[in-house]
N, C-alpha and C. Protein backbone atom coordinates (compact mmCIF):
# COMPACT_ATOMS: atom_id res chain seq x y z
N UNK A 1 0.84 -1.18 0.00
CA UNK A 1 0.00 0.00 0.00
C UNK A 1 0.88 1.24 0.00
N UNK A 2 0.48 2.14 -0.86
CA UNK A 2 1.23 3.15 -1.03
C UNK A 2 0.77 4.52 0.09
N UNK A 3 1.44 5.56 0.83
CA UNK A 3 0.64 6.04 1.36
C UNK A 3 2.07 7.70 1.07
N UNK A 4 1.25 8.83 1.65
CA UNK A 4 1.36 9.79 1.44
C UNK A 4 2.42 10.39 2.56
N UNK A 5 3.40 10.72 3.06
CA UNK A 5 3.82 10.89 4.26
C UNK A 5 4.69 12.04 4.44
N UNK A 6 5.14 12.68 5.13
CA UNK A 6 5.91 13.76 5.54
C UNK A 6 7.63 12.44 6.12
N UNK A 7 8.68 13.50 5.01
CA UNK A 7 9.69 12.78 5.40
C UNK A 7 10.50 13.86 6.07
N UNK A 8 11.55 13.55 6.93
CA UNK A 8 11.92 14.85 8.03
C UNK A 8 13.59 14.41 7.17
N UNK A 9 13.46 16.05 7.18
CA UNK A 9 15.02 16.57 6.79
C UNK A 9 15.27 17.95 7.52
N UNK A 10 16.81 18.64 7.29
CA UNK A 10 17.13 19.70 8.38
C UNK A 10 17.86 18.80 9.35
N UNK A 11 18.32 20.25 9.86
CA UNK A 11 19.01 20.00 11.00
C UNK A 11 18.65 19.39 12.38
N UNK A 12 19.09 19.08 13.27
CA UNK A 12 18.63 18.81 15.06
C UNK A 12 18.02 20.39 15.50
N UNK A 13 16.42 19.90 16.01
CA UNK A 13 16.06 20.83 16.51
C UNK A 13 15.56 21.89 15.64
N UNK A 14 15.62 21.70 13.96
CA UNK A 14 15.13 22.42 12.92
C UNK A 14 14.36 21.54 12.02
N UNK A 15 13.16 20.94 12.08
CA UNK A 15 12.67 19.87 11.02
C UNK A 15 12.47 20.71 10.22
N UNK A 16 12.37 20.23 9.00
CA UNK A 16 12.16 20.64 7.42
C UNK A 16 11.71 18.99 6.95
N UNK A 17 10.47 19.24 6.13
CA UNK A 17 9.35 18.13 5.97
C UNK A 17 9.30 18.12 4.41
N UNK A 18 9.62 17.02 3.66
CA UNK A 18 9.26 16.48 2.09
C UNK A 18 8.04 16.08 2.01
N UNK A 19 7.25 16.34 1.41
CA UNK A 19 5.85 15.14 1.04
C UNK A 19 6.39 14.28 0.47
N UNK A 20 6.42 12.97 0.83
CA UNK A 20 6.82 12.05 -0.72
C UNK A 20 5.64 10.84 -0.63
N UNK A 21 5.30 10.08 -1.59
CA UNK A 21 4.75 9.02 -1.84
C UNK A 21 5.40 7.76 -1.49
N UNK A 22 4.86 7.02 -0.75
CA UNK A 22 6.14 5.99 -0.33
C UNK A 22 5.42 4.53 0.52
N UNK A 23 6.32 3.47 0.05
CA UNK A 23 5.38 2.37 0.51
C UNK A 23 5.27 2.22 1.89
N UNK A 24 4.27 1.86 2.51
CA UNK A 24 3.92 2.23 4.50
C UNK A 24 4.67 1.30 4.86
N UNK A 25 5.25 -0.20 4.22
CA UNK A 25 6.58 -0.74 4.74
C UNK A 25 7.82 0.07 4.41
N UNK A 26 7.86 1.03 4.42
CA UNK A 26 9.64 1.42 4.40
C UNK A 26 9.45 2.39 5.29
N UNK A 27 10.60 2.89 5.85
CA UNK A 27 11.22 3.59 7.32
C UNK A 27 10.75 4.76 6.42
N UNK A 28 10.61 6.01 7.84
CA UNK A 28 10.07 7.35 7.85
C UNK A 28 10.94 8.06 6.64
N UNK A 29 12.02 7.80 6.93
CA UNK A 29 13.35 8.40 5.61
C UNK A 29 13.50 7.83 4.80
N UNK A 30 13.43 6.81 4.82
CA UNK A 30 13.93 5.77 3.54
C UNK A 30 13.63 6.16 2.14
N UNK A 31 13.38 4.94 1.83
CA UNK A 31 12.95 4.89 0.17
C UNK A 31 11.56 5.62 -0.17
N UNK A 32 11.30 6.40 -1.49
CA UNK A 32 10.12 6.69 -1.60
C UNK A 32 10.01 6.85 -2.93
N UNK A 33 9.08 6.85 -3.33
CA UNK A 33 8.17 6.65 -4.87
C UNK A 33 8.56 7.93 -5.25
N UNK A 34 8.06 9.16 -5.18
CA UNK A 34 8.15 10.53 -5.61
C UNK A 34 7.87 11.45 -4.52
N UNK A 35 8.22 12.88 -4.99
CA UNK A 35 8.56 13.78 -3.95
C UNK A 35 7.09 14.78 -4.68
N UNK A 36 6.32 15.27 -3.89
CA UNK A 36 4.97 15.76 -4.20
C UNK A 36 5.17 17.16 -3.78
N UNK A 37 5.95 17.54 -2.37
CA UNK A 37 5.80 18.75 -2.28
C UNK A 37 6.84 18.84 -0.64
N UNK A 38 6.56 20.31 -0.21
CA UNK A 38 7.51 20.50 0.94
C UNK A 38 6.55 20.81 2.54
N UNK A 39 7.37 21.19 3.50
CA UNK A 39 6.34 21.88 4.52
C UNK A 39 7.34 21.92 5.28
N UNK A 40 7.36 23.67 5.86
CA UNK A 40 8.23 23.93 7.16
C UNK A 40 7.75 24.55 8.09
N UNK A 41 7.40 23.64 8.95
CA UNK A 41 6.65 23.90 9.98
C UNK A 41 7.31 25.36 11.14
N UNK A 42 8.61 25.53 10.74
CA UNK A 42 9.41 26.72 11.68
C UNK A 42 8.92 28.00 11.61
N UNK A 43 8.56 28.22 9.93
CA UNK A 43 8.11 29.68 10.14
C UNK A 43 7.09 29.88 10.50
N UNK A 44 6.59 31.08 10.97
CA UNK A 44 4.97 31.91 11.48
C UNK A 44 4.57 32.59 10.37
N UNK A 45 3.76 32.37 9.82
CA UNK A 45 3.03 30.42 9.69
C UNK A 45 4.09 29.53 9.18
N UNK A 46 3.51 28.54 9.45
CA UNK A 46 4.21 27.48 8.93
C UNK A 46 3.66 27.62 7.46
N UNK A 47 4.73 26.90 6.56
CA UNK A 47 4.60 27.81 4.85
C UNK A 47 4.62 25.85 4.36
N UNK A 48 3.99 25.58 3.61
CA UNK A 48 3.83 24.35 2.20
C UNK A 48 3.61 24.56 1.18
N UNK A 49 4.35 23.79 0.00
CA UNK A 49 3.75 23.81 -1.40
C UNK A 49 3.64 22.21 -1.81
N UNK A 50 2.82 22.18 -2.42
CA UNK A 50 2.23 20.60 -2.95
C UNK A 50 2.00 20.97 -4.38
N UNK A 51 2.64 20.11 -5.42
CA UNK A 51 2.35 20.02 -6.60
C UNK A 51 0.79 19.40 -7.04
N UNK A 52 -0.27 20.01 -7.30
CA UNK A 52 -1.58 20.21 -7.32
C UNK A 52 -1.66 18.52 -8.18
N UNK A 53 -0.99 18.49 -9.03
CA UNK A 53 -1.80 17.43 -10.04
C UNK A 53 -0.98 16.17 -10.28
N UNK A 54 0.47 16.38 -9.22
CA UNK A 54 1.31 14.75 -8.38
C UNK A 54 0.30 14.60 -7.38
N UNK A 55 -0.42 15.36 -6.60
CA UNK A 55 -1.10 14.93 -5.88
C UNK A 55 -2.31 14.38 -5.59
N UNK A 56 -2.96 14.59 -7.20
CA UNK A 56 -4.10 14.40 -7.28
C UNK A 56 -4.24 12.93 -8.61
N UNK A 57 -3.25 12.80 -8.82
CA UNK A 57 -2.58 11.83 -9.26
C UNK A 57 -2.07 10.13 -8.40
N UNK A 58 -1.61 10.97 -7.38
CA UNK A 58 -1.63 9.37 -6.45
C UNK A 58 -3.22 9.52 -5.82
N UNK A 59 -3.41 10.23 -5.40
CA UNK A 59 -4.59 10.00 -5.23
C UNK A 59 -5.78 9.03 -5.57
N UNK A 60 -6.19 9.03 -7.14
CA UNK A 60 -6.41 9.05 -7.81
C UNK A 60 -6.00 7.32 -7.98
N UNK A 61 -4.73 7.11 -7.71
CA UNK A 61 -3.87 5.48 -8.14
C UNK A 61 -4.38 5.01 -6.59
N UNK A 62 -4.75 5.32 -5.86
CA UNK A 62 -5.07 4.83 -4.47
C UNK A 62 -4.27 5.04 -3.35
N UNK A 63 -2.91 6.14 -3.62
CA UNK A 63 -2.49 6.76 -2.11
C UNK A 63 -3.06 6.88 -1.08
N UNK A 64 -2.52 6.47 0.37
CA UNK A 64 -3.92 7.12 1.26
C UNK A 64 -2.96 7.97 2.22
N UNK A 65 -3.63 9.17 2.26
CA UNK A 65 -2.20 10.10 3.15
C UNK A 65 -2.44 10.15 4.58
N UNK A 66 -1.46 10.38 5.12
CA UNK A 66 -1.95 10.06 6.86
C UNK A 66 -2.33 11.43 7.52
N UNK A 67 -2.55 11.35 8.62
CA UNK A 67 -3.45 12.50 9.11
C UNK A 67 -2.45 14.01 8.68
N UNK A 68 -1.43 14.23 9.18
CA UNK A 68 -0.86 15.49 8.86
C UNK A 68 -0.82 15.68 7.25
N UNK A 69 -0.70 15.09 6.57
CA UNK A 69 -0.46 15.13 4.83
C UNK A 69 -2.13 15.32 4.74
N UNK A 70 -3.05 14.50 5.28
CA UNK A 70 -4.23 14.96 4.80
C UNK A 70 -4.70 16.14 5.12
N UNK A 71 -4.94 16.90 6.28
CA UNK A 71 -4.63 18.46 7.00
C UNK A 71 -4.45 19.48 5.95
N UNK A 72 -2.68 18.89 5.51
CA UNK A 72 -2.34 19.98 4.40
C UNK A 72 -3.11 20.31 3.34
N UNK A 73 -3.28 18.39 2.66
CA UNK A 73 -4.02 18.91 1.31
C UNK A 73 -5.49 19.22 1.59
N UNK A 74 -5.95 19.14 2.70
CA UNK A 74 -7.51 19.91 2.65
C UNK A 74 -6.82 21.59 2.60
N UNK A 75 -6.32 21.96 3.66
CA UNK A 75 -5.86 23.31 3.54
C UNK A 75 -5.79 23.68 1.91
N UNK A 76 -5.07 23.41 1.42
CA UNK A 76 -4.27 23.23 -0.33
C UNK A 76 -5.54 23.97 -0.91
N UNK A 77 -6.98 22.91 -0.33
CA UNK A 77 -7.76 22.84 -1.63
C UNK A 77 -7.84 21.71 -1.96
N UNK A 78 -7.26 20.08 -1.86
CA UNK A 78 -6.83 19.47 -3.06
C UNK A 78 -8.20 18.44 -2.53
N UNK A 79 -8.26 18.26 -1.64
CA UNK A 79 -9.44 17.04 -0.83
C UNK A 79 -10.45 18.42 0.15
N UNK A 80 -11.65 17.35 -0.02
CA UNK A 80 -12.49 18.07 0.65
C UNK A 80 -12.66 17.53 2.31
């Protein structure tokens, strides 16, 4: 099963977050299918971009994104 996930990059004490597509057996960092979009939770606000139509694309193939990735893309617009 393919699922939607926030992968953590940055420094200690500075996360910086990838969207990527990635199978729910592989580790939080590991391997992943494609990279959909970003999210950095540090600034006020916290700032994301998601590529509108990678995302609506796994979607679409049966991605299922987990609660924080789903959050975003309602925010986005992309899911209701």
């Amino acid at each position: 099963m393919l699922k939607m996930r926030l992968r953590r990059m940055g420094q200690k004490k500075a996360p910086y977050y990838r969207i990527v597509v990635a199978d729910s057996r592989s580790p939080r960092d590991g391997r992943f299918v494609e990279e959909i979009g970003t999210y950095d939770p540090s600034t006020d606000p916290s700032t994301f971009s998601i590529n509108e139509e990678l995302a609506k694309k796994w979607l679409a193939n049966g991605a299922q994104p987990t609660e924080q990735v789903g959050k975003l893309l309602k925010v986005a617009g992309i899911v209701k």
